[in-house]
C-alpha atoms as a PDB file:
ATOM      1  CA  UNK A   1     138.867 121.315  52.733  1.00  0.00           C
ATOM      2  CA  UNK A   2     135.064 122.079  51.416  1.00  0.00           C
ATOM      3  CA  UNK A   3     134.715 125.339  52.155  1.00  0.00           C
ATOM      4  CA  UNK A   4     136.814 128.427  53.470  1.00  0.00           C
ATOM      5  CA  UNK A   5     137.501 128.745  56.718  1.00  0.00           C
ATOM      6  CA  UNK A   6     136.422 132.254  57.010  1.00  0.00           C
ATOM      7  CA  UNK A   7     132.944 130.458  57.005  1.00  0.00           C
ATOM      8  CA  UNK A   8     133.520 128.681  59.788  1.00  0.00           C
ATOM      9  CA  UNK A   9     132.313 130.949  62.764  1.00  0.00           C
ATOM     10  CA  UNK A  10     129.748 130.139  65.402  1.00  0.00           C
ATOM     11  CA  UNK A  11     126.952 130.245  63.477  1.00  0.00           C
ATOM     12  CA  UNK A  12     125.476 126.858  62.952  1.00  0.00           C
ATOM     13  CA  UNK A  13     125.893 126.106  59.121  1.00  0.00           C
ATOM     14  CA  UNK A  14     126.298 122.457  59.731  1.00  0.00           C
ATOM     15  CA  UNK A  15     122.823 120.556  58.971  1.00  0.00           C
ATOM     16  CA  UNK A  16     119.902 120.359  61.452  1.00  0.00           C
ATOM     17  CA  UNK A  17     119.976 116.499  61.475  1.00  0.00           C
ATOM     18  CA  UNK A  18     121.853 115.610  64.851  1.00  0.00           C
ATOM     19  CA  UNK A  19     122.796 112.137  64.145  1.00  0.00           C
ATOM     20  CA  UNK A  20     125.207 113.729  60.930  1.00  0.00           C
ATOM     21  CA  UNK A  21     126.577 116.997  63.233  1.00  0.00           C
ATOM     22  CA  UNK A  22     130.729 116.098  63.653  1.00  0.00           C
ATOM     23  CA  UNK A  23     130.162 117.099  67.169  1.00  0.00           C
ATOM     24  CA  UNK A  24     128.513 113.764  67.853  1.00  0.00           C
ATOM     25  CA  UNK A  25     130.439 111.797  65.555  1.00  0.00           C
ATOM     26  CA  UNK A  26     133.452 113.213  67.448  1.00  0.00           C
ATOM     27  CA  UNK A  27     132.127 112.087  71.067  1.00  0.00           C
ATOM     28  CA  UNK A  28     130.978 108.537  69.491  1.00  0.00           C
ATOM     29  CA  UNK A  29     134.495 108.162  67.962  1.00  0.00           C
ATOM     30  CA  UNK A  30     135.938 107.771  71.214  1.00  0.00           C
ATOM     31  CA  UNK A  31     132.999 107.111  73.609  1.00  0.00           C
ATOM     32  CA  UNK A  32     134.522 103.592  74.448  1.00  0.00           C
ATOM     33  CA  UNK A  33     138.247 104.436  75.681  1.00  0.00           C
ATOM     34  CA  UNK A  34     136.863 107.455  77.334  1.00  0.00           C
ATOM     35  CA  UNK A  35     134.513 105.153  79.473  1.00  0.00           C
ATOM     36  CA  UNK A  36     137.557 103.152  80.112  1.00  0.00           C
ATOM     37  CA  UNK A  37     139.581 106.099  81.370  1.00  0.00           C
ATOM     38  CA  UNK A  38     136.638 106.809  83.577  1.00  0.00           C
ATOM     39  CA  UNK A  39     136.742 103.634  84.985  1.00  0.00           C
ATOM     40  CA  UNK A  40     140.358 103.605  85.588  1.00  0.00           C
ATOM     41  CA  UNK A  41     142.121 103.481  89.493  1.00  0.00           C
ATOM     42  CA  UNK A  42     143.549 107.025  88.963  1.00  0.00           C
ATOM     43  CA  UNK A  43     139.800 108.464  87.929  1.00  0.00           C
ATOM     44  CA  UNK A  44     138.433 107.239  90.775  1.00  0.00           C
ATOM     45  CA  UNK A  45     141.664 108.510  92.713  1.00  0.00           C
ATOM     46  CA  UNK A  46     140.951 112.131  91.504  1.00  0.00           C
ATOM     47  CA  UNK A  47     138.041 111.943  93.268  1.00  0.00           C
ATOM     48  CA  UNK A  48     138.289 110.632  96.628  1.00  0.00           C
ATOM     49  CA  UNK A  49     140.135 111.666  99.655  1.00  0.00           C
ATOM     50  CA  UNK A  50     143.004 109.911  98.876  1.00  0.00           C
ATOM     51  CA  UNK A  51     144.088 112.280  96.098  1.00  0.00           C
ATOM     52  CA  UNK A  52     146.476 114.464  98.197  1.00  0.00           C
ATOM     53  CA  UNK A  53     148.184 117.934  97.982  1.00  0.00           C
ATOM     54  CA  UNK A  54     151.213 115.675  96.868  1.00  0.00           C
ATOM     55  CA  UNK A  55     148.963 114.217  94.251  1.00  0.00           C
ATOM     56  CA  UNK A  56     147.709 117.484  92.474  1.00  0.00           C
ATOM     57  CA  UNK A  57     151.079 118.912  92.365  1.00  0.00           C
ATOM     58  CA  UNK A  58     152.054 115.410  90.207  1.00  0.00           C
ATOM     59  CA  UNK A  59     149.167 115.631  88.382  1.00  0.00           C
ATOM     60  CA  UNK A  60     149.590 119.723  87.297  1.00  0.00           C
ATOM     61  CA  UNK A  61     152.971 119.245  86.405  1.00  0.00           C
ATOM     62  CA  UNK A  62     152.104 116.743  83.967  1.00  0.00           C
ATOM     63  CA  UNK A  63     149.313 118.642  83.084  1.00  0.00           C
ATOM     64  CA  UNK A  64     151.805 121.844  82.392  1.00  0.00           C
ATOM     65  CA  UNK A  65     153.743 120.139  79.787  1.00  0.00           C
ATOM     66  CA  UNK A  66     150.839 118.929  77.920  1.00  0.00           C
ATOM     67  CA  UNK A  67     149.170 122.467  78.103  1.00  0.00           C
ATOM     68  CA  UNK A  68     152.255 124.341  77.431  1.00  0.00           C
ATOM     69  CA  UNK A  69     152.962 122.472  74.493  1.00  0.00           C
ATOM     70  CA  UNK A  70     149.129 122.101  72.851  1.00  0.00           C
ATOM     71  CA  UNK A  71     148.199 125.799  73.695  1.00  0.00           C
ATOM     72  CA  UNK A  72     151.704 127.199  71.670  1.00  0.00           C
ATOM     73  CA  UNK A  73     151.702 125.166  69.499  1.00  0.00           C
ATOM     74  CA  UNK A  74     148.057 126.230  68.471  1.00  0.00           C
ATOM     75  CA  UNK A  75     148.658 130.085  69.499  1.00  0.00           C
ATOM     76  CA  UNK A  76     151.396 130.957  67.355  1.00  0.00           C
ATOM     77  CA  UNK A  77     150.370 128.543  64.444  1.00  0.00           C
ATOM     78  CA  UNK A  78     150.145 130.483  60.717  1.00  0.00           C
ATOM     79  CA  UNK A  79     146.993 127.482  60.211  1.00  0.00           C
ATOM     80  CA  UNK A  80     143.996 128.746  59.345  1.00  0.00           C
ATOM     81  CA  UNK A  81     141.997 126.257  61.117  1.00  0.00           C
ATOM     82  CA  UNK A  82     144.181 127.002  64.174  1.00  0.00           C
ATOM     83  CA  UNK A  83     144.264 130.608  63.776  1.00  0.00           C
ATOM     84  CA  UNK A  84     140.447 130.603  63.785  1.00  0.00           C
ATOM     85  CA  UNK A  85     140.281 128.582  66.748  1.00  0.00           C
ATOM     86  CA  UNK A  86     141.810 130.512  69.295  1.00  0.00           C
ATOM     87  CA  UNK A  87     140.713 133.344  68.146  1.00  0.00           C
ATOM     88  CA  UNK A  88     137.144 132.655  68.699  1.00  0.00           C
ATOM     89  CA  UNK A  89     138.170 130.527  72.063  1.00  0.00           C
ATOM     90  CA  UNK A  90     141.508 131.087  73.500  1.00  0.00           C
ATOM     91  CA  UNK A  91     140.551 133.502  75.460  1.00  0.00           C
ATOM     92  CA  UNK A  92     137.827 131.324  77.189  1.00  0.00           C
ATOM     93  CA  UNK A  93     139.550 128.243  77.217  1.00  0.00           C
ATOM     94  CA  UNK A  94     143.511 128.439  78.011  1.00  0.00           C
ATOM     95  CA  UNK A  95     144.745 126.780  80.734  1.00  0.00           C
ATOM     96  CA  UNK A  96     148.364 127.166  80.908  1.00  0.00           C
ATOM     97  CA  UNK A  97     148.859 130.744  83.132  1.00  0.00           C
ATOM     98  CA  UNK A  98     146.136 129.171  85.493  1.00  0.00           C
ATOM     99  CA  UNK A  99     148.364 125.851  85.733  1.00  0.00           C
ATOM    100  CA  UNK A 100     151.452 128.604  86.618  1.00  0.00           C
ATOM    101  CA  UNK A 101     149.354 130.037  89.384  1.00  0.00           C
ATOM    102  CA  UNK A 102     148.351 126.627  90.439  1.00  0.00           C
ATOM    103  CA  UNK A 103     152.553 125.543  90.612  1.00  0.00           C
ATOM    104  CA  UNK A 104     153.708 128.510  92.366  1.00  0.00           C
ATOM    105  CA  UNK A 105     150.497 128.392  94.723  1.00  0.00           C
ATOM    106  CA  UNK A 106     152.252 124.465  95.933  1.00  0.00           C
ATOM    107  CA  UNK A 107     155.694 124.981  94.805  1.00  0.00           C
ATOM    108  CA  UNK A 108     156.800 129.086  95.109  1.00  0.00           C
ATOM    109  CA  UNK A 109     158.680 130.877  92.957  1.00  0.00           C
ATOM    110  CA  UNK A 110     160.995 128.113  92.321  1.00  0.00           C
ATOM    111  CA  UNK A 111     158.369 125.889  90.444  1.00  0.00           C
ATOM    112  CA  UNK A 112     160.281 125.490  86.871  1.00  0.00           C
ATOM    113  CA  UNK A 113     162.037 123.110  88.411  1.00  0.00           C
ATOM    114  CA  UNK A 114     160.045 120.639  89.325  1.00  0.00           C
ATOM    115  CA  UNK A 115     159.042 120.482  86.107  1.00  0.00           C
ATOM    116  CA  UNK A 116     161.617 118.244  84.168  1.00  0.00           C
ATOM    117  CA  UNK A 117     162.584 116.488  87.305  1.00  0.00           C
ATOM    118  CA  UNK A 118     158.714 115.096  87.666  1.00  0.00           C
ATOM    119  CA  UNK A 119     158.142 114.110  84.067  1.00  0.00           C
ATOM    120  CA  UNK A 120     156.453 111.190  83.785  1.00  0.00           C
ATOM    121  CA  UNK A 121     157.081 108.971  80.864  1.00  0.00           C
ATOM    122  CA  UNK A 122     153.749 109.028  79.059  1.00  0.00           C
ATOM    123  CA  UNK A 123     153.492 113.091  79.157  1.00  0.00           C
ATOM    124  CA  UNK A 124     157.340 112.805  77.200  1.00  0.00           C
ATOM    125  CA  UNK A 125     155.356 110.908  74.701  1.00  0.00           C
ATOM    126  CA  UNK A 126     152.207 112.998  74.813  1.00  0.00           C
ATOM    127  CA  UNK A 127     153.844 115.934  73.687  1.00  0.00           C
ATOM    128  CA  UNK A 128     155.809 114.404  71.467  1.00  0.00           C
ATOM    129  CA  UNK A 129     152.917 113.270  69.857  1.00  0.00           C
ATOM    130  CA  UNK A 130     151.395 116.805  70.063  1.00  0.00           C
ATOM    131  CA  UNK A 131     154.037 118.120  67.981  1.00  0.00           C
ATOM    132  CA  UNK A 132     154.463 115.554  65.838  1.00  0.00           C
ATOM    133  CA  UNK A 133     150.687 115.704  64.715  1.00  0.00           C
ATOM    134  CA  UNK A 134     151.445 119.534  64.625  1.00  0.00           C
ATOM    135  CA  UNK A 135     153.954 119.127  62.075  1.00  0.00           C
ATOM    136  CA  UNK A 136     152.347 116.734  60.128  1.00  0.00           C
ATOM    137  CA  UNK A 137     148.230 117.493  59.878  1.00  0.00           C
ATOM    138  CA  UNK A 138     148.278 120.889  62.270  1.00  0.00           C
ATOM    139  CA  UNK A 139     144.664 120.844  61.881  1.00  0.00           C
ATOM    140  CA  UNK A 140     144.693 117.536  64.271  1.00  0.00           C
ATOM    141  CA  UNK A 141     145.897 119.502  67.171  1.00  0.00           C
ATOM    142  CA  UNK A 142     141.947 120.208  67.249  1.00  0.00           C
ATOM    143  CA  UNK A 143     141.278 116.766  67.923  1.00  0.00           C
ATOM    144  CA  UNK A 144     143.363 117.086  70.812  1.00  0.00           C
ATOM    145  CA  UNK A 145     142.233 120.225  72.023  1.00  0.00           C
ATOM    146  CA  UNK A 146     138.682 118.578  72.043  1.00  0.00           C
ATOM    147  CA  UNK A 147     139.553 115.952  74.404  1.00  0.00           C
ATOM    148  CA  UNK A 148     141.583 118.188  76.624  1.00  0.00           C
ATOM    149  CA  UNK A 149     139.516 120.981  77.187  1.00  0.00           C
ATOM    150  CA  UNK A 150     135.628 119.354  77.110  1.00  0.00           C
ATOM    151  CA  UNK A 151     137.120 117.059  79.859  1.00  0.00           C
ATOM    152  CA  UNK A 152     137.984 120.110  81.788  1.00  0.00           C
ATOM    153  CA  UNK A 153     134.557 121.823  81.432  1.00  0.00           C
ATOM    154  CA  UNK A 154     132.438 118.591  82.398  1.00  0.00           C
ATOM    155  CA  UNK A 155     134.034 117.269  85.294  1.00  0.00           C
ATOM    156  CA  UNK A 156     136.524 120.108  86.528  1.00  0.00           C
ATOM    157  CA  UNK A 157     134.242 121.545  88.672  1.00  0.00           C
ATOM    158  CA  UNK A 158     133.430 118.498  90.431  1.00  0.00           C
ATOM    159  CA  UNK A 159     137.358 117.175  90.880  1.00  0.00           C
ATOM    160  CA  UNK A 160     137.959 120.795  92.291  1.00  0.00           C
ATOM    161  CA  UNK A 161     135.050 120.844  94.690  1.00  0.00           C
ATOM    162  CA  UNK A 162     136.075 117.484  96.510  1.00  0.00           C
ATOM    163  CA  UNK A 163     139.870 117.973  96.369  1.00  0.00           C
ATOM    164  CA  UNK A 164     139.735 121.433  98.273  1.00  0.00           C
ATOM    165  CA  UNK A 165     137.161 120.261 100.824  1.00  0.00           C
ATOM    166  CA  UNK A 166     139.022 117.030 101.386  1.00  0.00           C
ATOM    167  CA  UNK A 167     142.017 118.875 101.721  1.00  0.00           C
ATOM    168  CA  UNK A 168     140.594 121.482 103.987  1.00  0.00           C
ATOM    169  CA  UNK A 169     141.695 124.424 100.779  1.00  0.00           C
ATOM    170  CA  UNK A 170     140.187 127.592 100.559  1.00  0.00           C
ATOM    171  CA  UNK A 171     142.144 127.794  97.303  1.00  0.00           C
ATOM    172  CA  UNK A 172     145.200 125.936  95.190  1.00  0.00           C
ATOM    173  CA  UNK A 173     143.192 124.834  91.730  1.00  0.00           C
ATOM    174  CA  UNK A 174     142.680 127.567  89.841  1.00  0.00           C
ATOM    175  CA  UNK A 175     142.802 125.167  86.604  1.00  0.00           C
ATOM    176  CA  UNK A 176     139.796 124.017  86.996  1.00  0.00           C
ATOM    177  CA  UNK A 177     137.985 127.826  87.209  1.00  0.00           C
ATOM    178  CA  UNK A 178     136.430 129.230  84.208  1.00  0.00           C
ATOM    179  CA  UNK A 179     135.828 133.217  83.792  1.00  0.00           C
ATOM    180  CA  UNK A 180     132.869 132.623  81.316  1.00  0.00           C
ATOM    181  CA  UNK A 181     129.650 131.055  80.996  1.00  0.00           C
ATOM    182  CA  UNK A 182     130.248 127.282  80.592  1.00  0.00           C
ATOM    183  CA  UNK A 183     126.785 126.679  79.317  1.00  0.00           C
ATOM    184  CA  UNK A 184     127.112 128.904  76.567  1.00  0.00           C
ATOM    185  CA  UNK A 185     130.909 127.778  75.625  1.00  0.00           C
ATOM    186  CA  UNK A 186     130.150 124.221  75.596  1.00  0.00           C
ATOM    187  CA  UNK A 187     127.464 124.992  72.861  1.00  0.00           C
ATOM    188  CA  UNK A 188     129.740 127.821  71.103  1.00  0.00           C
ATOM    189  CA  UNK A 189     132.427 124.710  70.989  1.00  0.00           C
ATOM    190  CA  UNK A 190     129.557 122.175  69.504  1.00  0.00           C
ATOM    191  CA  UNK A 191     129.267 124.936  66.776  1.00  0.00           C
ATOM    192  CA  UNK A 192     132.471 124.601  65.658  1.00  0.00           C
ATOM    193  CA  UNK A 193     133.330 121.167  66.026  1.00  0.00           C
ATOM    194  CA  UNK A 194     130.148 120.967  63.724  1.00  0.00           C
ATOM    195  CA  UNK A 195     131.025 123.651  61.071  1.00  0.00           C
ATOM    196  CA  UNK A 196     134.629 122.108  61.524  1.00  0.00           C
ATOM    197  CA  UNK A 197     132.912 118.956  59.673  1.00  0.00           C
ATOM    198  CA  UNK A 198     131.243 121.261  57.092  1.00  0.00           C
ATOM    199  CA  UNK A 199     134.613 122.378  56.117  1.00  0.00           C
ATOM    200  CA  UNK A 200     137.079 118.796  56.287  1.00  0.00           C
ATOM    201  CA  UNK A 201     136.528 116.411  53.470  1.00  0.00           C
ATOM    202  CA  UNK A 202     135.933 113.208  54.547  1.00  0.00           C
ATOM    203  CA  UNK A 203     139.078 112.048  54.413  1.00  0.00           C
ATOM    204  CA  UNK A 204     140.100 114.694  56.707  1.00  0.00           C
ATOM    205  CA  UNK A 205     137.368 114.040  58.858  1.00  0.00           C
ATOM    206  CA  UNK A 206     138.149 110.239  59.424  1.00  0.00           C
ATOM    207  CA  UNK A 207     141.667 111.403  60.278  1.00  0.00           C
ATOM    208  CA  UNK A 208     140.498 113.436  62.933  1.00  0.00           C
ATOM    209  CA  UNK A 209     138.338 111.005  64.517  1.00  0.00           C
ATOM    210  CA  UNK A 210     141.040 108.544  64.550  1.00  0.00           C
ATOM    211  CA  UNK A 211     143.190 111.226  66.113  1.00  0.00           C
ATOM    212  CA  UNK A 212     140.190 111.709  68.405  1.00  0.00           C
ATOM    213  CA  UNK A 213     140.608 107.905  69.616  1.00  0.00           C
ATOM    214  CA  UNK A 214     144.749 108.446  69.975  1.00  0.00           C
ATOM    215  CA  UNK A 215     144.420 111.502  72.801  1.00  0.00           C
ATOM    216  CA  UNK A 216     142.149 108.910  74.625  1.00  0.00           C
ATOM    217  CA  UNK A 217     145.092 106.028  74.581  1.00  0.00           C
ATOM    218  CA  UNK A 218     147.442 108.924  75.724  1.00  0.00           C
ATOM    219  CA  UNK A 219     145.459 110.228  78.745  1.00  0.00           C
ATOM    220  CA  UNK A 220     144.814 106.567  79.846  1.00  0.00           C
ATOM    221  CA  UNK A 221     148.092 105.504  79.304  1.00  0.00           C
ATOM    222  CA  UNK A 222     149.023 109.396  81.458  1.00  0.00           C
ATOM    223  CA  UNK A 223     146.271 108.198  84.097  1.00  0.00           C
ATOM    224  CA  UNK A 224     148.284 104.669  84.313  1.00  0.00           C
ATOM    225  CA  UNK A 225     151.501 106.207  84.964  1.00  0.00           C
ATOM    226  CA  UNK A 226     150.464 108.821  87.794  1.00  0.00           C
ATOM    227  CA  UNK A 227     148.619 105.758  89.279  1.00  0.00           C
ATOM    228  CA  UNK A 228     152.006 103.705  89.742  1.00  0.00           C
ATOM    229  CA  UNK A 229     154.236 107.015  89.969  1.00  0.00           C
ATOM    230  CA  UNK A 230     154.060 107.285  94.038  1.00  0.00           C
ATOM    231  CA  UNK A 231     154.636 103.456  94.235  1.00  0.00           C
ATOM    232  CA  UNK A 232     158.447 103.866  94.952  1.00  0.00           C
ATOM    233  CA  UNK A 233     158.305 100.103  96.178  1.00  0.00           C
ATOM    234  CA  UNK A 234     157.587  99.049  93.359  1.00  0.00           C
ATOM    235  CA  UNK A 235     154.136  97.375  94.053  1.00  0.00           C
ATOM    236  CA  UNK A 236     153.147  94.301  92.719  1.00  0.00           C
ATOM    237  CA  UNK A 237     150.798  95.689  89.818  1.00  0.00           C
ATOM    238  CA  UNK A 238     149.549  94.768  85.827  1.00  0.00           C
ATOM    239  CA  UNK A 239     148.399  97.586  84.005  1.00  0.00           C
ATOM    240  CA  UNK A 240     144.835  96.504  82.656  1.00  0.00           C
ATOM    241  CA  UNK A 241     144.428  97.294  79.300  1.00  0.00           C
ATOM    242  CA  UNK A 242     143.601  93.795  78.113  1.00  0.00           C
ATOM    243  CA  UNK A 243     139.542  94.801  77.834  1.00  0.00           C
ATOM    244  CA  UNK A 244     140.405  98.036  76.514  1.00  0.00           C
ATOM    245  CA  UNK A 245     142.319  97.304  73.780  1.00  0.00           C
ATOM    246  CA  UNK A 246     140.024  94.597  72.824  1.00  0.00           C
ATOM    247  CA  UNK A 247     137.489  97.397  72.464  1.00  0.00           C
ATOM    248  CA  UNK A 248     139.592  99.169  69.770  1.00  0.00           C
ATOM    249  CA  UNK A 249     140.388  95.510  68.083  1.00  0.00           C
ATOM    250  CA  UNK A 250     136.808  95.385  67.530  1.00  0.00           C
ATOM    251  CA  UNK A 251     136.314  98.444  65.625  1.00  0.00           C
ATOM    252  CA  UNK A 252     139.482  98.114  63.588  1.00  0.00           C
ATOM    253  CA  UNK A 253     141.836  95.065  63.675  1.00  0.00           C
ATOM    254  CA  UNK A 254     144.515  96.798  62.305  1.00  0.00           C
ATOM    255  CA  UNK A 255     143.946  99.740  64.249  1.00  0.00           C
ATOM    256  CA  UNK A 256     144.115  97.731  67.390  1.00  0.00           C
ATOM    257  CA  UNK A 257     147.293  95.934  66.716  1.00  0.00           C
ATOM    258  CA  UNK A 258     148.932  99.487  66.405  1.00  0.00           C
ATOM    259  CA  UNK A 259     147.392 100.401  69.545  1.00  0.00           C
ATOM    260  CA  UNK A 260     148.306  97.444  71.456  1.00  0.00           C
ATOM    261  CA  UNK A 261     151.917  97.794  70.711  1.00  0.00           C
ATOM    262  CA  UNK A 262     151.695 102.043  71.463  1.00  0.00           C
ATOM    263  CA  UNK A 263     149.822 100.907  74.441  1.00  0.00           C
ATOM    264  CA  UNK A 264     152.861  98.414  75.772  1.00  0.00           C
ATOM    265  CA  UNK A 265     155.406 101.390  74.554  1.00  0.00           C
ATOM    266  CA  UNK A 266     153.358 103.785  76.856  1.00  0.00           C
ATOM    267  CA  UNK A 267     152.676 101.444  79.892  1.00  0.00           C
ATOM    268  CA  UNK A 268     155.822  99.070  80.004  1.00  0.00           C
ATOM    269  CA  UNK A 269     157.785 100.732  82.876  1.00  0.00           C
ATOM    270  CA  UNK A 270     154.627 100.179  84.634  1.00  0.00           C
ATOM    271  CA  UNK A 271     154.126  96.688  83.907  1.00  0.00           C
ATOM    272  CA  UNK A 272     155.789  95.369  86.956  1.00  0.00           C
ATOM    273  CA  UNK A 273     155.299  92.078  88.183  1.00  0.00           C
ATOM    274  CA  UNK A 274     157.131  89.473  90.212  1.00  0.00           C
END
């Protein structure tokens, strides 16, 4: 690293130039998959009438283990980076107790077990990954953290607005709520993600986008397996990723083979076809 990381607060150190702040770099890294993942059936599920009571409950479960394991992980970490991190966000950003209130709201008191029983494939390796990364390049967990909770501020509001109306809810998805200013704790983010790039050196910061473009393959390859996981009958179905990893291929060869064969690890209880 450059600098220290007491320096890296919310004040905007990083230059004025927007095309160099990491914030952008960060959102370019993965701009394609994330399209992708917006495009996918489950995305589109999420936000239509057919997403179900039954649904959500799926979905936060998953949701809880990935959470759960990301927000410790990143809590009780000795890293600096870390350390700084939730100390200047935590507060405003974890989502874990409001996933609790959202599984006992659905499931009662008896929640914690639903929770190993409903585990879909792809979270197993999420978190997996999550910890491995931890143990490895802590610092990465960041990357992570970025997709995870800048998904949640952009387009929580909306997913939680149609599923209680469609679903006739006063209340039951208290994940998606927010006690702050989101306006302000987008940009406070920004700031950091931008300093963060002040501080990495460069070969740091090329891990992190790469690590960037890995949470994307996990929450598409999460958003794949919730799409087949109430299709007990085994539906005909082939996972598309064809387009999407060609994407990848195109930016790095190598990178893509690597993907393509994480991609079939993630996906291949859900490649069923007669």
């Amino acid at each position: 690293m450059k600098k220290s990381v007491s320096e890296l607060s919310l004040t905007n150190i990083a230059t004025n130039d927007c095309n160099n702040k990491y914030s952008l770099m960060i959102k370019n890294a993965g701009w394609d998959i994330h399209t992708h993942i917006h495009r996918h059936e489950y995305a589109s599920k999420l936000l239509s009438r057919k997403f179900s009571v039954d649904d959500y409950g799926m979905y936060i479960i998953q949701l809880f283990h990935i959470y759960d394991t990301m927000e410790v992980l990143i809590s009780e970490s000795t890293n600096s980076l870390l350390m700084k991190f939730w100390k200047l966000f935590g507060e405003r950003l974890k989502r874990t107790d409001l996933l609790i209130n959202d599984l006992e709201y659905y499931y009662g008191s008896n929640w914690r077990s639903k929770l190993n029983e409903n585990k879909l494939y792809a979270t197993d390796y999420y978190t997996s990954r999550l910890i491995k990364v931890y143990n490895k390049n802590p610092y990465l967990l960041l990357a992570h953290a970025y997709i995870r909770y800048f998904g949640d501020l952009n387009g929580g509001r909306i997913i939680r607005k149609r599923f209680l109306k469609n679903n006739n809810l006063a209340e039951g998805m208290y994940f998606y709520t927010f006690s702050t200013d989101l306006k302000l704790l987008k940009k406070d983010y920004r700031l950091f993600l931008d300093n963060l790039g002040w501080l990495l050196s460069d070969r740091e910061k090329k891990l992190f986008l790469e690590e960037v473009k890995e949470g994307y393959l996990l929450n598409y390859s999460l958003f794949t397996d919730l799409f087949m996981s109430h299709k007990n009958d085994k539906t005909k179905y082939k996972c598309k990723v064809s387009s999407l990893l060609n994407v990848v291929q195109a930016n790095s060869p190598i990178f893509g083979m690597v993907i393509f064969v994480l991609v079939c690890c993630f996906t291949y209880p859900l490649f069923y076809v007669e």
